[in-house]
N, C-alpha and C. Protein backbone atom coordinates (compact mmCIF):
# COMPACT_ATOMS: atom_id res chain seq x y z
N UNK A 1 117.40 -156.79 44.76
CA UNK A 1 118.64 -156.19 44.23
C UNK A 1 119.82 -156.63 45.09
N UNK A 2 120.79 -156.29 44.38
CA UNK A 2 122.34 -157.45 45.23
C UNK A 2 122.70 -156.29 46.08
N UNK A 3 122.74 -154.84 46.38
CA UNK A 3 122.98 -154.28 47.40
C UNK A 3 122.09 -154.57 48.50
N UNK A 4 121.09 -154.66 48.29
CA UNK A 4 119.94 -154.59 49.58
C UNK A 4 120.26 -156.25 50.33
N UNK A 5 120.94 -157.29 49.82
CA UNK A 5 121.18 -158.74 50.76
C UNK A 5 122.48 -158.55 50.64
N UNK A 6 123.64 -157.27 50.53
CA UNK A 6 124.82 -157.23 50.87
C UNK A 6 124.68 -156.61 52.03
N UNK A 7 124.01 -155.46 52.11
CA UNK A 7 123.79 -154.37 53.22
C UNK A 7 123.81 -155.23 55.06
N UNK A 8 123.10 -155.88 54.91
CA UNK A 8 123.33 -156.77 56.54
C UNK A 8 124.73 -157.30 56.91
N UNK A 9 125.51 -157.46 55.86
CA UNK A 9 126.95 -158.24 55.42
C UNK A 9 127.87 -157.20 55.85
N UNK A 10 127.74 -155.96 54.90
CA UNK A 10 128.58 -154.66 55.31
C UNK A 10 128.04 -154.31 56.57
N UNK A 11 127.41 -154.32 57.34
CA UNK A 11 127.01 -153.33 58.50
C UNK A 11 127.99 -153.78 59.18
N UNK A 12 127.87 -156.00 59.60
CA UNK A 12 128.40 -156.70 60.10
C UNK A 12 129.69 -156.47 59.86
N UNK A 13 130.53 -156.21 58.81
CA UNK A 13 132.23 -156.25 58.46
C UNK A 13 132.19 -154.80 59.27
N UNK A 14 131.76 -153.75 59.10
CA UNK A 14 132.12 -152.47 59.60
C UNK A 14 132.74 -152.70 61.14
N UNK A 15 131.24 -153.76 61.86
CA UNK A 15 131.37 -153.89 63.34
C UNK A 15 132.69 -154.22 63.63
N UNK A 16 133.26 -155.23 62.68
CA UNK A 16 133.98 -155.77 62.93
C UNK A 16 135.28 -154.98 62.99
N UNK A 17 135.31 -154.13 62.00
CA UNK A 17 136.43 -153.62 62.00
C UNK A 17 136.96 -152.81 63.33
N UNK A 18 138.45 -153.08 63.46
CA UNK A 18 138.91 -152.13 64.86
C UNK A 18 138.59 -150.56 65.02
N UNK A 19 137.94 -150.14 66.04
CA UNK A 19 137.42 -148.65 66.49
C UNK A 19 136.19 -148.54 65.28
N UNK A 20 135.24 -149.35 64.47
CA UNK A 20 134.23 -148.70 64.21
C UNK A 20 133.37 -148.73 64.28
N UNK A 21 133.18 -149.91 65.53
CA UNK A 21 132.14 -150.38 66.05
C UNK A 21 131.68 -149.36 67.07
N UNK A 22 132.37 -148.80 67.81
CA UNK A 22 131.62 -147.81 69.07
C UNK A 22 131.18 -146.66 68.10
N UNK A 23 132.10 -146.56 66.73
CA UNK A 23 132.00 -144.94 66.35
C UNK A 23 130.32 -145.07 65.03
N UNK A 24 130.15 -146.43 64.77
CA UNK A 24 129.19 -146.26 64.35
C UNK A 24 127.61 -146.09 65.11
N UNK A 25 128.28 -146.78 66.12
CA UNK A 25 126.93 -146.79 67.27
C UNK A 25 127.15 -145.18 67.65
N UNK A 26 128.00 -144.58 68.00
CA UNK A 26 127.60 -143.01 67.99
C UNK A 26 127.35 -142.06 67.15
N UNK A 27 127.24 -142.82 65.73
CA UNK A 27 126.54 -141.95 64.96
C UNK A 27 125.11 -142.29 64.75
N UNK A 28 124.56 -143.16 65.12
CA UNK A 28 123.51 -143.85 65.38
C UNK A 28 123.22 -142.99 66.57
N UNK A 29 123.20 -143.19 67.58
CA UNK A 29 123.24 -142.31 68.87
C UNK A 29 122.63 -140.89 68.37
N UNK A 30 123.71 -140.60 67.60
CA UNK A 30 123.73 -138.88 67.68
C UNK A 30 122.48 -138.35 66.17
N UNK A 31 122.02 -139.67 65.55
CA UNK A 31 121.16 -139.18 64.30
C UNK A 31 119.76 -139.28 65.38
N UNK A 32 119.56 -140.26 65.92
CA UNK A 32 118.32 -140.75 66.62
C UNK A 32 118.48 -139.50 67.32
N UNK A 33 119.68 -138.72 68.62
CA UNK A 33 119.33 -137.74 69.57
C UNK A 33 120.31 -136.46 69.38
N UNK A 34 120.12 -135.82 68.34
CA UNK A 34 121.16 -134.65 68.04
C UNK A 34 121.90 -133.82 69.22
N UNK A 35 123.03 -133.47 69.59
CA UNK A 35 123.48 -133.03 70.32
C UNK A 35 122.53 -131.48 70.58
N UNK A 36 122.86 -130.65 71.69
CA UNK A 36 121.69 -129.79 72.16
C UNK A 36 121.79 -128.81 71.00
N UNK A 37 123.42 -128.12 71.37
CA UNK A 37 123.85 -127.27 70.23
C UNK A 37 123.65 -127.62 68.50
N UNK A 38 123.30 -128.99 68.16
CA UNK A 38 123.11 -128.92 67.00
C UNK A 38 121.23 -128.85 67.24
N UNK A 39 120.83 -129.09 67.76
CA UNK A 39 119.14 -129.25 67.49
C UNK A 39 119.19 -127.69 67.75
N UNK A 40 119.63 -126.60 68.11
CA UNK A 40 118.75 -125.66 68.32
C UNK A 40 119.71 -124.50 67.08
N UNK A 41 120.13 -125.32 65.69
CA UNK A 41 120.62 -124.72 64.93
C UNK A 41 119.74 -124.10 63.81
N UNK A 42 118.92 -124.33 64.51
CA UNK A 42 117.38 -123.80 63.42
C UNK A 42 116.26 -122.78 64.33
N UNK A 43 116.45 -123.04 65.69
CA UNK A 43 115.99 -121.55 66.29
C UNK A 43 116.64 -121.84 67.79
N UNK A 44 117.58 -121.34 68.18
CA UNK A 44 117.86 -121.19 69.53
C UNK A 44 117.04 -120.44 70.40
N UNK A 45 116.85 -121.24 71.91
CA UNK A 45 116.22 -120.25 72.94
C UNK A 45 116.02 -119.05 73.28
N UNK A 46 115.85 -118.11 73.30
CA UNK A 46 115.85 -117.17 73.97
C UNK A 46 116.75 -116.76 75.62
N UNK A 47 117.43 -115.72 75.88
CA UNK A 47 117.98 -115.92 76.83
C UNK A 47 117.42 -115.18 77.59
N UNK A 48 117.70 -116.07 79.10
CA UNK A 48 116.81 -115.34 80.34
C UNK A 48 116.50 -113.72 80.12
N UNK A 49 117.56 -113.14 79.65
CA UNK A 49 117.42 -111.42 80.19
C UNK A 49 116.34 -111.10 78.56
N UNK A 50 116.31 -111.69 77.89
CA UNK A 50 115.25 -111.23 76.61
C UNK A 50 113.98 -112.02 76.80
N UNK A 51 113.37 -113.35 77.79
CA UNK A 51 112.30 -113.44 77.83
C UNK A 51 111.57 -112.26 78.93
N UNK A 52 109.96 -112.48 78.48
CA UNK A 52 109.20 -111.83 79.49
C UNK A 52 108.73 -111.72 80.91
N UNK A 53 109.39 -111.45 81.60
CA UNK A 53 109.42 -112.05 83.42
C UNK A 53 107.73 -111.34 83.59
N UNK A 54 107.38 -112.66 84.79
CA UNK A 54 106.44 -112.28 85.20
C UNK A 54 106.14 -111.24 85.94
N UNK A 55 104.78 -110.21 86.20
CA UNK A 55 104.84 -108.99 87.12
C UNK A 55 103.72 -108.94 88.26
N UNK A 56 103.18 -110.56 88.15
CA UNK A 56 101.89 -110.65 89.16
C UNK A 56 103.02 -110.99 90.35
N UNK A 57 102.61 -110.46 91.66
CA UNK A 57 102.26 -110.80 93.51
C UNK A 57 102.75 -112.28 93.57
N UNK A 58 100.96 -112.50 92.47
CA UNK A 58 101.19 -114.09 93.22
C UNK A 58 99.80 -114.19 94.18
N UNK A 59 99.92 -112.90 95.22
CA UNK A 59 98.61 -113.04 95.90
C UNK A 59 98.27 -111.61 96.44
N UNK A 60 97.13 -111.29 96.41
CA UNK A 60 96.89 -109.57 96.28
C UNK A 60 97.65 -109.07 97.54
N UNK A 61 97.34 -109.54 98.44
CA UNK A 61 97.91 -108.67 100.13
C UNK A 61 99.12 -108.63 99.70
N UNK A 62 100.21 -109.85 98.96
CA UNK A 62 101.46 -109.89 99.17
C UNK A 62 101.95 -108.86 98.03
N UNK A 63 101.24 -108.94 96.57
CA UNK A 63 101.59 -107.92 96.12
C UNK A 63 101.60 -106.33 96.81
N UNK A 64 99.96 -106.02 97.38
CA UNK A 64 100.20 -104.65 97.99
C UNK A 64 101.33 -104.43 98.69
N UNK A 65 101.65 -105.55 99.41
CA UNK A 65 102.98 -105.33 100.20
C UNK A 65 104.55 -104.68 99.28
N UNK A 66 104.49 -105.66 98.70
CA UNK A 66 105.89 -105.40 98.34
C UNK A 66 105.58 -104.28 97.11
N UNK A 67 104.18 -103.27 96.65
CA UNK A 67 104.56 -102.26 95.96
C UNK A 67 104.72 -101.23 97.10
N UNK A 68 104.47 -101.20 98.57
CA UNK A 68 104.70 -100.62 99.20
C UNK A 68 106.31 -100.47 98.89
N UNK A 69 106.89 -101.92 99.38
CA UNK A 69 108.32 -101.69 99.76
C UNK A 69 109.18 -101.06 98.20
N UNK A 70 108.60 -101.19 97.16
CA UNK A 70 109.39 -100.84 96.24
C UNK A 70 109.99 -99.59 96.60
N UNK A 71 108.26 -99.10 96.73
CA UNK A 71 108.28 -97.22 96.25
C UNK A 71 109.31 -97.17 97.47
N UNK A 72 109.29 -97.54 98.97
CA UNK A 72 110.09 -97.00 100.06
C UNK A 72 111.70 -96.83 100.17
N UNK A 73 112.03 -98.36 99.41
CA UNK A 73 113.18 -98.56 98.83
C UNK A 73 113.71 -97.79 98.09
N UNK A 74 112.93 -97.07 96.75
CA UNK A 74 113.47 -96.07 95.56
C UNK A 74 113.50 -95.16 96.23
N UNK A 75 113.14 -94.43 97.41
CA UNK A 75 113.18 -92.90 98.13
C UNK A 75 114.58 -93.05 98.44
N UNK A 76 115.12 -92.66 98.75
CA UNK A 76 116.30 -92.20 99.63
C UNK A 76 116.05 -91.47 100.78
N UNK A 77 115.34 -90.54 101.04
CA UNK A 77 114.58 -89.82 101.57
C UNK A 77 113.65 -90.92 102.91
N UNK A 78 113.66 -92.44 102.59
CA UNK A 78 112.97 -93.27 103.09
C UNK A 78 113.65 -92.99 104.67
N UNK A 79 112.70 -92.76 105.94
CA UNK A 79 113.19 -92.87 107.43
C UNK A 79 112.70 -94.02 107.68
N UNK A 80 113.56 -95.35 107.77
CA UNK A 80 113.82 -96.65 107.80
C UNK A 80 113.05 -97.02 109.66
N UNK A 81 113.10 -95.89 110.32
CA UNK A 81 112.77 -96.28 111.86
C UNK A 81 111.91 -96.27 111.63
N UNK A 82 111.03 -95.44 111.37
CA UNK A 82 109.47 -95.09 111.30
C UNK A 82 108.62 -96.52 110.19
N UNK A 83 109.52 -96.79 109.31
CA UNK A 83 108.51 -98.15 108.47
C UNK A 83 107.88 -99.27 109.83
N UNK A 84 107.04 -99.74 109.33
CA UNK A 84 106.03 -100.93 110.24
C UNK A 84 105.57 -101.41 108.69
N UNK A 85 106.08 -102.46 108.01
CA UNK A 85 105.44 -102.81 107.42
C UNK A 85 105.01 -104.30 108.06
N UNK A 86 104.98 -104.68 108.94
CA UNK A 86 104.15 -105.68 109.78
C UNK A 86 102.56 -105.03 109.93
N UNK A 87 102.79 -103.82 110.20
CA UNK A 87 101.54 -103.38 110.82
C UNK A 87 100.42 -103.11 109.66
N UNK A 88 101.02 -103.00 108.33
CA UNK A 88 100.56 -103.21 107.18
C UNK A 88 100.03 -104.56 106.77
N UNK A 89 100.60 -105.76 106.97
CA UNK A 89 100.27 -106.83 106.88
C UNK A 89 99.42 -107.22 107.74
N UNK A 90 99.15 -107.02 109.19
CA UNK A 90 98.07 -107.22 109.84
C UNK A 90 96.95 -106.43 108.94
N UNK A 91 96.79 -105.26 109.09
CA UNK A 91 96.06 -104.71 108.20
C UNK A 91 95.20 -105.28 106.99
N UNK A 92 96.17 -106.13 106.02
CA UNK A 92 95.56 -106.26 104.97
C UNK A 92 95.37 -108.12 105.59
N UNK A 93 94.98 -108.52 106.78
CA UNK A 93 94.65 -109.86 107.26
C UNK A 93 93.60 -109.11 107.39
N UNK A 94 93.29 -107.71 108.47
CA UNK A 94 91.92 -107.16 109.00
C UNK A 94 90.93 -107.11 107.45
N UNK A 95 91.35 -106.43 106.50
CA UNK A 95 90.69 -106.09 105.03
C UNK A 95 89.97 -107.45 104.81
N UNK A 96 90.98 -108.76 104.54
CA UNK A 96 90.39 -110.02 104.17
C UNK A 96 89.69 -110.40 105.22
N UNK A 97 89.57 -110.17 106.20
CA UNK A 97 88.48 -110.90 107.51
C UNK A 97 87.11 -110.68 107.21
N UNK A 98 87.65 -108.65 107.39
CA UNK A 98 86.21 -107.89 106.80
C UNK A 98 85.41 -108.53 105.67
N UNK A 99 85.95 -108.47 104.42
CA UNK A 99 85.40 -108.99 103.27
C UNK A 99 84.91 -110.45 103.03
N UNK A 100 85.93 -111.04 104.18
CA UNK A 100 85.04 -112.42 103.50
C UNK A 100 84.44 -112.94 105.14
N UNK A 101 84.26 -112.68 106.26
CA UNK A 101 83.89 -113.02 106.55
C UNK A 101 82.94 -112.30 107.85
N UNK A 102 82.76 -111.31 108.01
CA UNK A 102 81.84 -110.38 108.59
C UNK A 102 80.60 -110.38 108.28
N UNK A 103 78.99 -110.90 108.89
CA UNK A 103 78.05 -110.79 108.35
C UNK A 103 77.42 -109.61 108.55
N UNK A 104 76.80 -109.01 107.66
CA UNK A 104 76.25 -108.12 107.16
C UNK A 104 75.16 -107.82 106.97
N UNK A 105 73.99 -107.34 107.89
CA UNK A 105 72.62 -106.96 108.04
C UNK A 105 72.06 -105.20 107.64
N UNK A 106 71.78 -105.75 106.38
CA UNK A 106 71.48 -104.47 105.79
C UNK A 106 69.86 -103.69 105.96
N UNK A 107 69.35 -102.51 106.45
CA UNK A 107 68.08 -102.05 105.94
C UNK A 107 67.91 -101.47 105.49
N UNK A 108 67.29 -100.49 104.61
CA UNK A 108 66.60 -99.00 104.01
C UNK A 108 66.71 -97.77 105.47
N UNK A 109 66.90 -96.76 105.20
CA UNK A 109 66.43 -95.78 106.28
C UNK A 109 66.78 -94.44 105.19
N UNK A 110 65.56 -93.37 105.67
CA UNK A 110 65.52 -92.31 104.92
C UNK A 110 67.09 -91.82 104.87
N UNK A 111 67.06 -91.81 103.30
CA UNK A 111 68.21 -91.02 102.70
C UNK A 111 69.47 -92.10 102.53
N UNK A 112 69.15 -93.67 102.74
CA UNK A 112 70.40 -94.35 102.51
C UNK A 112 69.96 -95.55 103.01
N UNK A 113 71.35 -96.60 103.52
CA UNK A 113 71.07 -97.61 104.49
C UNK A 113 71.49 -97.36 105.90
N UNK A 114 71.48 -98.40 106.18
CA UNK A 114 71.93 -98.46 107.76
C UNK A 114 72.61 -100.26 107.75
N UNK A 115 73.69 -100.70 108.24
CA UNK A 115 74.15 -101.55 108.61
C UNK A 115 74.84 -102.47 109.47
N UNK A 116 74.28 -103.56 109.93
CA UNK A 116 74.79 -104.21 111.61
C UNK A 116 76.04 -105.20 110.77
N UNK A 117 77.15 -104.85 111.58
CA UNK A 117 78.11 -105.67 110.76
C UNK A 117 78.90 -106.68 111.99
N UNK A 118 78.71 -107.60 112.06
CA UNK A 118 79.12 -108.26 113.67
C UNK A 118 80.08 -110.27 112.72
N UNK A 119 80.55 -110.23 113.91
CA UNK A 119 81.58 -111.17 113.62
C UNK A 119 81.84 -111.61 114.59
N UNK A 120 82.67 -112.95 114.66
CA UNK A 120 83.16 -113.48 115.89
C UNK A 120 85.10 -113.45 115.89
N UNK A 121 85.80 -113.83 117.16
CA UNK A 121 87.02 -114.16 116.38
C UNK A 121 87.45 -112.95 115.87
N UNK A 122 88.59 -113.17 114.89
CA UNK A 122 89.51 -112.68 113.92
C UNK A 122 88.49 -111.59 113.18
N UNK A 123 87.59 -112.09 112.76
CA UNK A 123 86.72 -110.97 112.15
C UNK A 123 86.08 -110.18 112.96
N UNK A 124 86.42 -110.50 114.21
CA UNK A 124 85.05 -109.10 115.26
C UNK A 124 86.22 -108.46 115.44
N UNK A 125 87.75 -108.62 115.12
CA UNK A 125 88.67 -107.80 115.81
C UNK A 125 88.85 -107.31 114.52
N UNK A 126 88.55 -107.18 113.23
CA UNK A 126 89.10 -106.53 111.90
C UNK A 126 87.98 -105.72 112.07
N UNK A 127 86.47 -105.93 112.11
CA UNK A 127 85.23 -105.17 112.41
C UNK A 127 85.60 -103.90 113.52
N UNK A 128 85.95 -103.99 114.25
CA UNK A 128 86.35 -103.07 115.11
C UNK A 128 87.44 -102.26 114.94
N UNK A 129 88.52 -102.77 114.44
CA UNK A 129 89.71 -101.83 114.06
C UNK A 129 88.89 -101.21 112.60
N UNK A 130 88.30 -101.69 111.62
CA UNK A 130 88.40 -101.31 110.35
C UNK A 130 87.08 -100.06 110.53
N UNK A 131 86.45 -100.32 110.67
CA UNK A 131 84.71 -99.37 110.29
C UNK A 131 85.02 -97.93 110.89
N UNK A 132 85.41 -98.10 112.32
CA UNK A 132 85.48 -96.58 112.65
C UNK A 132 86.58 -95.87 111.85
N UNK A 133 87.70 -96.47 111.61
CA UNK A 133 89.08 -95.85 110.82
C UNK A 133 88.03 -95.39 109.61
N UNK A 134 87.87 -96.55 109.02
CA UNK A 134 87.82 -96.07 107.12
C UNK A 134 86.49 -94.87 107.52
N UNK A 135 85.78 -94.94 108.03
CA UNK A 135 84.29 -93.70 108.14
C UNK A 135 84.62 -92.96 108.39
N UNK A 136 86.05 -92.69 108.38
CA UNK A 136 86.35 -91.27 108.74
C UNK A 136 86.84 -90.25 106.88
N UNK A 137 87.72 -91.30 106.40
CA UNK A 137 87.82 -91.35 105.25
C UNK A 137 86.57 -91.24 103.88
N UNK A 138 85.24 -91.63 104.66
CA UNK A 138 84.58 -91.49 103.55
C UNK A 138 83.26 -90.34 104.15
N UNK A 139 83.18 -90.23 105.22
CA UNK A 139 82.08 -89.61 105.18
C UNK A 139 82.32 -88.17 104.77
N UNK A 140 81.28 -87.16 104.61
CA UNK A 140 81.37 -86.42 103.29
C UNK A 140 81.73 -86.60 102.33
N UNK A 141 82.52 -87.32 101.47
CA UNK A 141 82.73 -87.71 100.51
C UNK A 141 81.36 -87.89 99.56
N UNK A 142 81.34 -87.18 97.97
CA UNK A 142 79.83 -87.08 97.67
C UNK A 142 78.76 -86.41 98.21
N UNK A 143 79.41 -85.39 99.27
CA UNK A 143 77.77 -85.13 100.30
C UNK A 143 77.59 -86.26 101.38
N UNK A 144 77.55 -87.29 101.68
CA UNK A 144 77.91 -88.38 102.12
C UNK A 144 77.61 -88.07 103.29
N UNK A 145 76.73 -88.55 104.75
CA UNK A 145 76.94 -88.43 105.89
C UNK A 145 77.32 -90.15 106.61
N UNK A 146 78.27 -90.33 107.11
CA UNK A 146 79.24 -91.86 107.22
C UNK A 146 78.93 -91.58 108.59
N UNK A 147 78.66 -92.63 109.39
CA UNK A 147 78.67 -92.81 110.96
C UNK A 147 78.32 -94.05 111.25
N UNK A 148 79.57 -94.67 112.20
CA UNK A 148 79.27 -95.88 112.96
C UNK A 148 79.30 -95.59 114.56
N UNK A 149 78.44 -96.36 114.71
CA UNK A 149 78.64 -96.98 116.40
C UNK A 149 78.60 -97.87 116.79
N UNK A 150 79.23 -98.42 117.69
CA UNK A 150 79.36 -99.84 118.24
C UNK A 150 78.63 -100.73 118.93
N UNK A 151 78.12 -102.25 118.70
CA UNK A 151 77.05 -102.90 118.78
C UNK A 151 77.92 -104.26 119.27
N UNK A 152 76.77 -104.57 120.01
CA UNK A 152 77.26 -106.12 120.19
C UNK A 152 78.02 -106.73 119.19
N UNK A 153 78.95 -107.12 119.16
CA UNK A 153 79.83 -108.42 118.33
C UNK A 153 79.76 -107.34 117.23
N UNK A 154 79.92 -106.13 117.19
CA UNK A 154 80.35 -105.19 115.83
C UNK A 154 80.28 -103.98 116.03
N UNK A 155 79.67 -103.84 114.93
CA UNK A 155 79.27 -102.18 114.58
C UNK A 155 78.42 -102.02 113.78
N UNK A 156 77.42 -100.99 114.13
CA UNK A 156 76.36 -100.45 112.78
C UNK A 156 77.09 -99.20 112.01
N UNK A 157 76.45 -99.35 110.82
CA UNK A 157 77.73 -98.07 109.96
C UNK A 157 75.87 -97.87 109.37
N UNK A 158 75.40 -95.96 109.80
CA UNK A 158 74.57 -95.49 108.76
C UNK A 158 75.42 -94.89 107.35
N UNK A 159 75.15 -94.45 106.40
CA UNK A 159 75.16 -94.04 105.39
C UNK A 159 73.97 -92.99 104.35
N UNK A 160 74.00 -92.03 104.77
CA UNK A 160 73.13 -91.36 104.18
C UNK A 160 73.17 -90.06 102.97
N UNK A 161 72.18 -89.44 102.49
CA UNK A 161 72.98 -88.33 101.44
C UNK A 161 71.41 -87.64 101.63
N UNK A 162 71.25 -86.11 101.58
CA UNK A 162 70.27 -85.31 101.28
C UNK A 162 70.04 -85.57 99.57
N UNK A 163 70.91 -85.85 98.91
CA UNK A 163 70.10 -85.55 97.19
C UNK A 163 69.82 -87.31 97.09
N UNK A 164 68.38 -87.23 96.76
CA UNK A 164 67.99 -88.55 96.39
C UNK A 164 68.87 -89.44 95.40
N UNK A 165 69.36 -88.73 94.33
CA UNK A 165 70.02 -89.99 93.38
C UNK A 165 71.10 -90.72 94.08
N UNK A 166 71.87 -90.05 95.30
CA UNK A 166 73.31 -90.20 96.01
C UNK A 166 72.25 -91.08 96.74
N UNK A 167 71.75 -90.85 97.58
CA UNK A 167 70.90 -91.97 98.48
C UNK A 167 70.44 -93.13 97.48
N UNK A 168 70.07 -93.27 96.47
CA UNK A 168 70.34 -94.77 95.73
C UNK A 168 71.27 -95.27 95.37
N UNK A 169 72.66 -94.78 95.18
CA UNK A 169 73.80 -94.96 95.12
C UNK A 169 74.22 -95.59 95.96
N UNK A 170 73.83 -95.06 97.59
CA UNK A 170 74.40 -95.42 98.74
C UNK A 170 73.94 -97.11 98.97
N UNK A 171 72.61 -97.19 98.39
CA UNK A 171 72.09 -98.02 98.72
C UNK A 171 72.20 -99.52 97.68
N UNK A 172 72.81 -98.79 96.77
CA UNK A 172 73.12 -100.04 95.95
C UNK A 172 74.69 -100.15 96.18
N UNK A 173 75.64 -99.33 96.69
CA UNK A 173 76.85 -99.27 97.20
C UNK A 173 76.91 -100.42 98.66
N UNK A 174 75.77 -100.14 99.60
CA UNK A 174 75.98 -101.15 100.37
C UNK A 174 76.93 -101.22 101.35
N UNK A 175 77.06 -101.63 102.74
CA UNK A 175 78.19 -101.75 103.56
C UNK A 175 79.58 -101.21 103.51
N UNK A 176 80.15 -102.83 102.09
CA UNK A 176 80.66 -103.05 101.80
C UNK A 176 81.44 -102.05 100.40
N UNK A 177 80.66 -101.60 99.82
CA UNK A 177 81.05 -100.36 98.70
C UNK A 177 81.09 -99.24 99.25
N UNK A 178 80.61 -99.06 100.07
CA UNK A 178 80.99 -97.49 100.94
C UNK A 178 82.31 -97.85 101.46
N UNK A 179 82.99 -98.62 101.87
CA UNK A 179 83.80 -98.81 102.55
C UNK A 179 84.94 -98.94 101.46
N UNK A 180 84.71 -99.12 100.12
CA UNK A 180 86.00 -99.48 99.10
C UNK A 180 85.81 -97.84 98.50
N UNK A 181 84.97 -97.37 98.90
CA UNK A 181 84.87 -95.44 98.00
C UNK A 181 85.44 -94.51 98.39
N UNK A 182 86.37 -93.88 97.07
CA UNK A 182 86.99 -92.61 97.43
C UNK A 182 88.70 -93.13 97.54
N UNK A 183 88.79 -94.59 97.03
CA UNK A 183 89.96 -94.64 96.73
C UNK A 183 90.94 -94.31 97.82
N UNK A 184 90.50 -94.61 98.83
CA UNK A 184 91.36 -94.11 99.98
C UNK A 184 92.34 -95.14 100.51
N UNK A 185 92.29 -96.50 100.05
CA UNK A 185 93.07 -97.48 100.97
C UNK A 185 94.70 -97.12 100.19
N UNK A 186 94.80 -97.14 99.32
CA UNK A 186 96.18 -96.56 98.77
C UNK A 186 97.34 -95.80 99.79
N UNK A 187 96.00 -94.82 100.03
CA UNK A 187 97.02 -94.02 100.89
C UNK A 187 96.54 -94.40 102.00
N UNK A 188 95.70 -94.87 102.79
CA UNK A 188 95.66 -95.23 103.88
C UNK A 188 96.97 -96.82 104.06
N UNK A 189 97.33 -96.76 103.16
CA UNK A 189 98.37 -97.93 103.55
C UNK A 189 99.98 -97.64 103.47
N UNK A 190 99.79 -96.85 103.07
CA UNK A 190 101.18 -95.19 102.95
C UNK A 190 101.70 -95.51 104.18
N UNK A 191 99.90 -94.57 104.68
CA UNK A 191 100.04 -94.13 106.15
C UNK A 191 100.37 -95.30 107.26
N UNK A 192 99.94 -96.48 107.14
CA UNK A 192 100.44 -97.27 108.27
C UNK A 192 101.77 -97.79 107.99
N UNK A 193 102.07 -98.36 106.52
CA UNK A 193 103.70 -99.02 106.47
C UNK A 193 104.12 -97.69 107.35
N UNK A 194 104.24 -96.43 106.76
CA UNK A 194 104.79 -95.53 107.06
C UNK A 194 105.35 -94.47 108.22
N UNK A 195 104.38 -95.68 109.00
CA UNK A 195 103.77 -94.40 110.34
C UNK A 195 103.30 -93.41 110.26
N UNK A 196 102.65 -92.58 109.70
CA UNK A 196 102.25 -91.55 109.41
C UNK A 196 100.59 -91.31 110.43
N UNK A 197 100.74 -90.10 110.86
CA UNK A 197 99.42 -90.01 111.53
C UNK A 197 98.47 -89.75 110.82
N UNK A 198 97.45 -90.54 111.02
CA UNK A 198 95.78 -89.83 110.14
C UNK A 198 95.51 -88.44 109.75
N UNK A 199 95.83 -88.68 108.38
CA UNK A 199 95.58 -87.85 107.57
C UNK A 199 96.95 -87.02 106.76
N UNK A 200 97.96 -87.81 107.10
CA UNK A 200 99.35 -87.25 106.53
C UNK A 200 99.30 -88.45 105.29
N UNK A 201 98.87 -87.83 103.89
CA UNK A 201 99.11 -89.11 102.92
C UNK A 201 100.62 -88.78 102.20
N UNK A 202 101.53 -87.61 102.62
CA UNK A 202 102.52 -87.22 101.73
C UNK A 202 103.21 -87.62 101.76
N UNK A 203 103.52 -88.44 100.42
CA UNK A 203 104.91 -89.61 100.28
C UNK A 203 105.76 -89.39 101.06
């Protein structure tokens, strides 16, 4: 057809003509890459304050930390001398030592277990600060009789209960689950950001 071997002819005269050579190449430009405001004329972004912000830490210790500092911050009531939240953060270094790296020698003994918990390093010093603190927190708890004493490179922690089903409990609870029972680290972490002496958990 006689338009389709004119069409190369007209493109060429257009070029030619004065100012419509740049202005055709920018409509070329702008069909191939639509300006921002025209491409998002069919659904625009969302703006920062209407998307969903994230509410994870990031990393558990650092989260516990900073829900500490929230709540301390929203008090007014907060006595700013008395916070140690350093001493909190050591703390939750002692927690991760304990857990991941303290070995753990478990046996049977009437009414529960018994456990040698020894470490070297960083972990014989979380072993030692942590077992006698938290056994204070759990024993009775359940009927519960909690007692450690101190052993070469650790501590043994018994665990025992007079009603048999609690003594299988104890024993499938383990070291390590006696030591997370009764929900106590919450406020045991009150108490240290806070200064607070053992056994003051009141906000």
């Amino acid at each position: 057809m006689h338009w389709i071997r004119l069409w190369p002819l007209t493109v060429a005269v257009l070029l030619l003509i004065p100012g419509r050579g740049p202005a055709l190449h920018a409509a070329e430009q702008n069909a191939a890459h639509p300006p921002h405001n025209m491409a998002g004329m069919h659904g625009s972004a969302p703006a920062p304050s209407q998307m969903a912000m994230p509410t994870e830490g990031g990393q558990s210790a650092f989260a516990a930390i900073q829900e500490i500092v929230a709540l301390l911050e929203a008090d007014p009531a907060t006595d700013w001398s008395r916070v140690d939240i350093e001493a909190l953060h050591q703390h939750l270094i002692d927690m991760s030592e304990l857990t991941l790296h303290a070995q753990v020698s478990t046996r049977e003994i009437p009414g529960g277990f018994a456990a040698d918990v020894t470490g070297q390093g960083r972990a014989l010093d979380a072993i030692r600060r942590m077992v006698p603190t938290h056994v204070q927190f759990v024993d009775g708890y359940r009927g519960w009789s909690v007692q450690a004493e101190p052993i070469e490179h650790g501590y043994r922690l018994a665990a025992t209960a007079a009603n048999a089903a609690e003594a299988v409990h104890l024993r499938g609870l383990g070291f390590i689950g006696v030591m997370a029972s009764q929900a106590h680290h919450q406020a045991h972490h009150w108490m240290i950001a806070t200064g607070r002496p053992m056994g003051d958990t009141h906000p």
